[in-house]
PDB file of N, CA and C in Angstrom:
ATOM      1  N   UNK A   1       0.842  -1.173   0.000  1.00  0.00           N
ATOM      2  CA  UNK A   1       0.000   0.000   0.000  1.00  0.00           C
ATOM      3  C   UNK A   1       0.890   1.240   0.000  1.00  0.00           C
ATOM      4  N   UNK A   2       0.504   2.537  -0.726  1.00  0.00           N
ATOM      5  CA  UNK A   2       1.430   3.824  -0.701  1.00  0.00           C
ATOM      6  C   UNK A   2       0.015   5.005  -0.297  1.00  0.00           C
ATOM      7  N   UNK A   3       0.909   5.598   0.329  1.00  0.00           N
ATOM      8  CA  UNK A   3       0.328   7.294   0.222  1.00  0.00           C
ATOM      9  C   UNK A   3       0.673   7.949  -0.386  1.00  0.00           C
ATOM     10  N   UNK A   4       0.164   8.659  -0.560  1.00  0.00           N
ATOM     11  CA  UNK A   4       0.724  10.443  -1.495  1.00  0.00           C
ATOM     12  C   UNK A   4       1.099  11.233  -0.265  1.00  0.00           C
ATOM     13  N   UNK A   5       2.369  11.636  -0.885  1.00  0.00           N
ATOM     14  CA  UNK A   5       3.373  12.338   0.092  1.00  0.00           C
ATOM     15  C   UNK A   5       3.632  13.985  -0.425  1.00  0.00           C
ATOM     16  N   UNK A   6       3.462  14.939  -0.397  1.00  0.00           N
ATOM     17  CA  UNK A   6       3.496  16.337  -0.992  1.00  0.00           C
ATOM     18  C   UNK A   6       4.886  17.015  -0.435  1.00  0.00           C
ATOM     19  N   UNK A   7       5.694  17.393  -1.226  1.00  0.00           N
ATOM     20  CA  UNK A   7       6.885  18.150  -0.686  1.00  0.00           C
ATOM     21  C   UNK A   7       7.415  19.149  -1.323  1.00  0.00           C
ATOM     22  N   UNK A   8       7.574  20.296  -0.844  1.00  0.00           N
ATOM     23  CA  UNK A   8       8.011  21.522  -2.123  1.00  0.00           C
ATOM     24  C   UNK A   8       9.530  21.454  -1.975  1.00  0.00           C
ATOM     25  N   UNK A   9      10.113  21.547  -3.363  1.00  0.00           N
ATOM     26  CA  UNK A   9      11.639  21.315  -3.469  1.00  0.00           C
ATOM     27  C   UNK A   9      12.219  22.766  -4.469  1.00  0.00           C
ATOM     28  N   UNK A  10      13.637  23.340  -4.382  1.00  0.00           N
ATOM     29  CA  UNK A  10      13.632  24.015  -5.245  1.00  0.00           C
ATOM     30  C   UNK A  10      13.179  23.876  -6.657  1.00  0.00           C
ATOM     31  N   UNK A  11      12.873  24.830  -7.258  1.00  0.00           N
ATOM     32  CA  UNK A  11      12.014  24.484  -8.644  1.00  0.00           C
ATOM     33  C   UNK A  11      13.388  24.183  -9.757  1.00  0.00           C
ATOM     34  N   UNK A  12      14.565  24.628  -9.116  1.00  0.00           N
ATOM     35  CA  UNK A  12      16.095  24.353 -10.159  1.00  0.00           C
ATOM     36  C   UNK A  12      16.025  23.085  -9.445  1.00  0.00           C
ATOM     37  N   UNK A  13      15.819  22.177  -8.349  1.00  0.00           N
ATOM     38  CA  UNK A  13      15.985  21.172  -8.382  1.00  0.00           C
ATOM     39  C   UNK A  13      15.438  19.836  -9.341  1.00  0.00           C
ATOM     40  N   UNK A  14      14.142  20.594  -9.266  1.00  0.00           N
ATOM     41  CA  UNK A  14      13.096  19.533  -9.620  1.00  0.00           C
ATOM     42  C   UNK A  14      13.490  19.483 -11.217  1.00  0.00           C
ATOM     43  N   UNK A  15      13.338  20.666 -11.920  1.00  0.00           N
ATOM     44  CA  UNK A  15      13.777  20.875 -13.576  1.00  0.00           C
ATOM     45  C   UNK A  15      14.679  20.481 -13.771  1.00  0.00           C
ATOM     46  N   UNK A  16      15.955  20.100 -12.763  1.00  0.00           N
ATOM     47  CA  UNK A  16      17.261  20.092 -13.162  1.00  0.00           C
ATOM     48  C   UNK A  16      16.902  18.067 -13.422  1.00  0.00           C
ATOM     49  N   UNK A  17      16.207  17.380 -12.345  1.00  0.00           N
ATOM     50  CA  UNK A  17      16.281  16.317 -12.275  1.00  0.00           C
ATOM     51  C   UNK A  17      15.043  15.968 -13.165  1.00  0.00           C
ATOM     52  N   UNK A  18      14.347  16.368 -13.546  1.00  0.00           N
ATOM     53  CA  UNK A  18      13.583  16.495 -14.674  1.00  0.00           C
ATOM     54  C   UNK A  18      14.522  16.176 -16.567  1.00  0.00           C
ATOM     55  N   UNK A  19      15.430  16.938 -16.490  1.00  0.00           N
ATOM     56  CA  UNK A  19      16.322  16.903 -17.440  1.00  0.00           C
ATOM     57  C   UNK A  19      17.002  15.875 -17.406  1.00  0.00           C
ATOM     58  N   UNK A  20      17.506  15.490 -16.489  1.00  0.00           N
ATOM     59  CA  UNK A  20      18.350  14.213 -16.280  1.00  0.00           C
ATOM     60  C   UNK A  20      17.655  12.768 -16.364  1.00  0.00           C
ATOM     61  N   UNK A  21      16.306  13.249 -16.289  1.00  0.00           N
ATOM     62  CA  UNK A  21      15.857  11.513 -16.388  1.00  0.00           C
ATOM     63  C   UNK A  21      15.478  11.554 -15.063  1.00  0.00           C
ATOM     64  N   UNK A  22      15.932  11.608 -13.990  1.00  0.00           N
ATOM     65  CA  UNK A  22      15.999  11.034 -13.000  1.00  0.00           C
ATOM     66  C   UNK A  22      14.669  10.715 -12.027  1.00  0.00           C
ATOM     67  N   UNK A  23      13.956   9.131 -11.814  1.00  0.00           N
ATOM     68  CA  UNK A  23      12.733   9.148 -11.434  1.00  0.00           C
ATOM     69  C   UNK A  23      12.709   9.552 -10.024  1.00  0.00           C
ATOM     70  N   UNK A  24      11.517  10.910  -9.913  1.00  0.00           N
ATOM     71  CA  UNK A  24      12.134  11.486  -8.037  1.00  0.00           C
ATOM     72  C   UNK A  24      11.250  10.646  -7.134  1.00  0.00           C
ATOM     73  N   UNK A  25      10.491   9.488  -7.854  1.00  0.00           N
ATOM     74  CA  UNK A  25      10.146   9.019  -6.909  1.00  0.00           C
ATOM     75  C   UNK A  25      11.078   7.838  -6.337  1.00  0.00           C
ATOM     76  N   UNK A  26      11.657   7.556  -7.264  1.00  0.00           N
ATOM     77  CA  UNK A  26      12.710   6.793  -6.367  1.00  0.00           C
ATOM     78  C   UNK A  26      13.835   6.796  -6.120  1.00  0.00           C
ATOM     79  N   UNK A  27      14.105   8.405  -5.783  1.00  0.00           N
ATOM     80  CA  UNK A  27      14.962   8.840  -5.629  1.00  0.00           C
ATOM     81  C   UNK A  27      14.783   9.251  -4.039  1.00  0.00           C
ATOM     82  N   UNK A  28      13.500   9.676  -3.585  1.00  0.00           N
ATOM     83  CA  UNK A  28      12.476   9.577  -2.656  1.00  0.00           C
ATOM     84  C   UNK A  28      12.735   8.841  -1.973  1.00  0.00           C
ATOM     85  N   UNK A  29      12.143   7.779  -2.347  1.00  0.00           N
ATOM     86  CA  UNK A  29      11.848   6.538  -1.225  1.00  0.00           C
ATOM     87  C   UNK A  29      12.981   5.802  -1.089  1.00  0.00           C
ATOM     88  N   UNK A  30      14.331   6.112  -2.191  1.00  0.00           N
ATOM     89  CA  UNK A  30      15.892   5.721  -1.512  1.00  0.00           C
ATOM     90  C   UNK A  30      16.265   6.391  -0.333  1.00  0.00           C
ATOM     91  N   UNK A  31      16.285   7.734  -0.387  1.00  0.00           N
ATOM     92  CA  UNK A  31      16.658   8.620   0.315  1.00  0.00           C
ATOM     93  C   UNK A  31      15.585   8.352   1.707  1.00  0.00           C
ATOM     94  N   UNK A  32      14.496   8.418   1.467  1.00  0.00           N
ATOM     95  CA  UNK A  32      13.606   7.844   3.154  1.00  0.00           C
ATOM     96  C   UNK A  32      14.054   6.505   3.651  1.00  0.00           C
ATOM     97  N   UNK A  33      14.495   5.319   2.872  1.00  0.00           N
ATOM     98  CA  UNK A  33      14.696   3.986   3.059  1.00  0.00           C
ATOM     99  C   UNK A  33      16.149   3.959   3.854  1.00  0.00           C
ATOM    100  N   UNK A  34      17.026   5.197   3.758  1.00  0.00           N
ATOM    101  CA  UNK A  34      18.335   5.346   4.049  1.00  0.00           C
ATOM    102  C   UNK A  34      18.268   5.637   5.195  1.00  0.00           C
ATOM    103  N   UNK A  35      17.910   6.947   5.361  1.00  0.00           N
ATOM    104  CA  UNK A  35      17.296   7.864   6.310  1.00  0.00           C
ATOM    105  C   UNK A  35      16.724   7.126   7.953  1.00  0.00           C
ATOM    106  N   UNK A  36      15.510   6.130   7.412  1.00  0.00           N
ATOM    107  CA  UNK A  36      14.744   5.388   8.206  1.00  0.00           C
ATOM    108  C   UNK A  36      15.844   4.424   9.117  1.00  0.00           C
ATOM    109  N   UNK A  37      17.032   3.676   8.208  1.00  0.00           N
ATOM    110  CA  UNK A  37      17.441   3.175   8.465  1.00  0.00           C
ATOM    111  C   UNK A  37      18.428   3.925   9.395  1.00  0.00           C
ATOM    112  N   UNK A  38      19.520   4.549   8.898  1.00  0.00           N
ATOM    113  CA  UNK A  38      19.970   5.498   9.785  1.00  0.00           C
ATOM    114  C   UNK A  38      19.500   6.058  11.510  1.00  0.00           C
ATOM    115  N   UNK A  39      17.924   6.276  11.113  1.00  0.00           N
ATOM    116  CA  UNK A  39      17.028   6.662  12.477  1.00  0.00           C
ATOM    117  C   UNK A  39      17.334   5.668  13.101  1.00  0.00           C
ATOM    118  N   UNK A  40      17.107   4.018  12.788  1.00  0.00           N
ATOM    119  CA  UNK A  40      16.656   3.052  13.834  1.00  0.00           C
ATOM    120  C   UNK A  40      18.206   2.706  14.358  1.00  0.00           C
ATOM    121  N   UNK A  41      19.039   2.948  13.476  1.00  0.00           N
ATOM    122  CA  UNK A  41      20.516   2.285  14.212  1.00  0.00           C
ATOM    123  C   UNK A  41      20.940   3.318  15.680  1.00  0.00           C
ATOM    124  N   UNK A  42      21.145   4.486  14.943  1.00  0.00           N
ATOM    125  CA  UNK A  42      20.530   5.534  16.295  1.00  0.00           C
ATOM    126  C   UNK A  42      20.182   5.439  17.471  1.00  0.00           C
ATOM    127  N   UNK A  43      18.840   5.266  17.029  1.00  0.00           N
ATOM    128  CA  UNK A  43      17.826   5.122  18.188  1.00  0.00           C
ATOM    129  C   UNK A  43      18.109   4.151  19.043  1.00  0.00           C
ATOM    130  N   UNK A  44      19.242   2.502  18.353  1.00  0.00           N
ATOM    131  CA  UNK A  44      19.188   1.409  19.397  1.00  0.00           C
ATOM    132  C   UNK A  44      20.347   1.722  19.872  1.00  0.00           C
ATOM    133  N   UNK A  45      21.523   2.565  18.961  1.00  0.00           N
ATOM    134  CA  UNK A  45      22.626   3.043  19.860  1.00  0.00           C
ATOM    135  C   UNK A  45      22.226   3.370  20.751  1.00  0.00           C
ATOM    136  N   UNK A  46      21.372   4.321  20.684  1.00  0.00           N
ATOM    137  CA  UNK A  46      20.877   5.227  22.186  1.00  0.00           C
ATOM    138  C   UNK A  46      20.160   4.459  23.488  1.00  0.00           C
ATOM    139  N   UNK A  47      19.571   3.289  23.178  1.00  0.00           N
ATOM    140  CA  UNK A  47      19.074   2.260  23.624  1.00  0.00           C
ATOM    141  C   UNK A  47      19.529   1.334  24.899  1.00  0.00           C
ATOM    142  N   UNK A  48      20.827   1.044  23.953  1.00  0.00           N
ATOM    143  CA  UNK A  48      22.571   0.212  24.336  1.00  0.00           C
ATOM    144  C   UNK A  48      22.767   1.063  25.177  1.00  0.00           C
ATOM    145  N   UNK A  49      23.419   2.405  24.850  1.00  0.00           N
ATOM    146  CA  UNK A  49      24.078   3.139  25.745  1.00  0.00           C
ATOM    147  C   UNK A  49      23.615   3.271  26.829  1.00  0.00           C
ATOM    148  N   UNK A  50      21.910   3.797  26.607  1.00  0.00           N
ATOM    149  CA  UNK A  50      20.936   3.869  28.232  1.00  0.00           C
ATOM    150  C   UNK A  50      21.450   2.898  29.310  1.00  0.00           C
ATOM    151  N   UNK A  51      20.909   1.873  28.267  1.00  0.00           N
ATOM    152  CA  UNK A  51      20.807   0.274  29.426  1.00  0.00           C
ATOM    153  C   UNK A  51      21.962  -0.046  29.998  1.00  0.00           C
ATOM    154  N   UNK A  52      22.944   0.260  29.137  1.00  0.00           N
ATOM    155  CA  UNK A  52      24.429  -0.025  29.805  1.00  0.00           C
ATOM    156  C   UNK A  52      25.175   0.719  30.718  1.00  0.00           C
ATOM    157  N   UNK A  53      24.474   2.115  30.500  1.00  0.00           N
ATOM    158  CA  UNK A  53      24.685   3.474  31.636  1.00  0.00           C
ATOM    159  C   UNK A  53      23.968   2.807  32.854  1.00  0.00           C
ATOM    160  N   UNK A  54      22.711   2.546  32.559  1.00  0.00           N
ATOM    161  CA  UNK A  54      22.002   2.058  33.747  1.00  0.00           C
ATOM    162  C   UNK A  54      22.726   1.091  34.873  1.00  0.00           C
ATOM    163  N   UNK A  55      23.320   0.237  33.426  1.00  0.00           N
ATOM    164  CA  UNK A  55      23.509  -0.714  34.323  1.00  0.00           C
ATOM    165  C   UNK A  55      25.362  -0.720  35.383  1.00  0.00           C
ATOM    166  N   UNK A  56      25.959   0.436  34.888  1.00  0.00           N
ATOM    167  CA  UNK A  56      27.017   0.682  35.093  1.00  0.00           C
ATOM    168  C   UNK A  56      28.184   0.023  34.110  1.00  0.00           C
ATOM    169  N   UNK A  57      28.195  -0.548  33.435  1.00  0.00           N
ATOM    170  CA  UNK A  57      28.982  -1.039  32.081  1.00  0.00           C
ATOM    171  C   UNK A  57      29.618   0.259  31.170  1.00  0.00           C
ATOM    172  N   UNK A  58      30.384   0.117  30.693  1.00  0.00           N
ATOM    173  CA  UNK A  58      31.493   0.667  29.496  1.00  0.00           C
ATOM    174  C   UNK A  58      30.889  -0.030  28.622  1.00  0.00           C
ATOM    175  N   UNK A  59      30.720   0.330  27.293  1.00  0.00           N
ATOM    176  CA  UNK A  59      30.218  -0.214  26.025  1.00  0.00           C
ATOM    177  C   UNK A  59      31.608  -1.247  25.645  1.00  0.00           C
ATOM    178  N   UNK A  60      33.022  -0.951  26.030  1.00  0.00           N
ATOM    179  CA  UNK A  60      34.134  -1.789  25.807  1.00  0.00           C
ATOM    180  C   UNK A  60      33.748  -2.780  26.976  1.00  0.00           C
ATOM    181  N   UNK A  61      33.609  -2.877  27.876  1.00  0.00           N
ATOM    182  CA  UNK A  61      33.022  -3.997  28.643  1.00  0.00           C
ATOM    183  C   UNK A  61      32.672  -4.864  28.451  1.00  0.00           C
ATOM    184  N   UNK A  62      31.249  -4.603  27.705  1.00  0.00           N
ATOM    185  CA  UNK A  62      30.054  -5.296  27.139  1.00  0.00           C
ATOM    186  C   UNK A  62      30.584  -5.731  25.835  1.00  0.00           C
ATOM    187  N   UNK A  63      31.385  -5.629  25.171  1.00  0.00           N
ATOM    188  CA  UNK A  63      31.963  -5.733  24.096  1.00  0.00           C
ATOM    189  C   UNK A  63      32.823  -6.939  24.301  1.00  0.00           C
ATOM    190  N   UNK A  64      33.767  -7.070  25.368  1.00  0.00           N
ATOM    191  CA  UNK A  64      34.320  -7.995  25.827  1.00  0.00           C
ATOM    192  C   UNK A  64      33.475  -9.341  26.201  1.00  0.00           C
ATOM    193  N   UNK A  65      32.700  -8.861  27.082  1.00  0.00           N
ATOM    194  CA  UNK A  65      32.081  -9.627  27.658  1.00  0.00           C
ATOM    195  C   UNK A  65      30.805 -10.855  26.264  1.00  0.00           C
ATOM    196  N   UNK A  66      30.510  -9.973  25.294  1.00  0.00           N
ATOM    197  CA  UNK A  66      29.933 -10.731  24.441  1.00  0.00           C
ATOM    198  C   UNK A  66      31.009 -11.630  23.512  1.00  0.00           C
ATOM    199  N   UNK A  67      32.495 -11.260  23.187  1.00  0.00           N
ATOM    200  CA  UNK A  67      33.405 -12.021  22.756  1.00  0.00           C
ATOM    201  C   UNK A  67      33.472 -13.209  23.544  1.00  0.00           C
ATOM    202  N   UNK A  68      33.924 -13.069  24.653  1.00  0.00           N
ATOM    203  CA  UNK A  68      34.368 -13.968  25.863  1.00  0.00           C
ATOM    204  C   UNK A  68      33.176 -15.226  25.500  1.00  0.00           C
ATOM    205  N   UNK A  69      32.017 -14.963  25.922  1.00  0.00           N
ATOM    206  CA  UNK A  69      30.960 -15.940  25.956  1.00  0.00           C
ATOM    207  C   UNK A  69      30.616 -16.714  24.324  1.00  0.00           C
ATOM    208  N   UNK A  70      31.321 -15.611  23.142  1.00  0.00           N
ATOM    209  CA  UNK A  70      31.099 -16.681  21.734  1.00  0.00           C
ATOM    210  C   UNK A  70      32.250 -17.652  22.136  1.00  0.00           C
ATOM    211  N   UNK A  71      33.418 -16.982  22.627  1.00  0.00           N
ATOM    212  CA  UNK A  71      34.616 -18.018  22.475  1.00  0.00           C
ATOM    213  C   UNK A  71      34.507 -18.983  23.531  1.00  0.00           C
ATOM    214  N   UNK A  72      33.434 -18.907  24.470  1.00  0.00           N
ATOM    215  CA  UNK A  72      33.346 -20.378  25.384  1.00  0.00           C
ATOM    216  C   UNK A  72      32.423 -21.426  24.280  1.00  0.00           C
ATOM    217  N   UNK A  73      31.970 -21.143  22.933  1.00  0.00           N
ATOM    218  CA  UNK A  73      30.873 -21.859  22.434  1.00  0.00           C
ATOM    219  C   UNK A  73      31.655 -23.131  21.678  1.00  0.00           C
TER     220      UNK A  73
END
């Protein structure tokens, strides 16, 4: 399923990529698909860091500590 999404862009942008071929809709939904992705890695960095602040851990800690336990496998 899609929505219609409305966005005003410079008008030298749009003509320029107009000339070039270039389809802006999926040029669009690359650029949101990137974007989105970008947000969520972020967001669980920020996540990690909380929980590990919380919990009193160094992110090098926890880093160790997840090596250590593959190499007992």
């Amino acid at each position: 399923m899609s929505t219609v999404l409305s966005v005003r862009v410079k008008r030298e942008f749009k003509e320029e990529a107009e000339r070039l071929g270039l389809d802006l809709r999926a040029v669009i939904e690359k650029a949101l698909r990137e974007e989105i992705a970008k947000a969520r890695v972020e967001r669980f960095r920020k996540l990690l860091e909380d929980g590990l602040s919380s919990m009193k851990l160094r992110p090098e800690d926890w880093v160790e500590a997840v090596k250590g336990s593959r190499q007992e496998r």
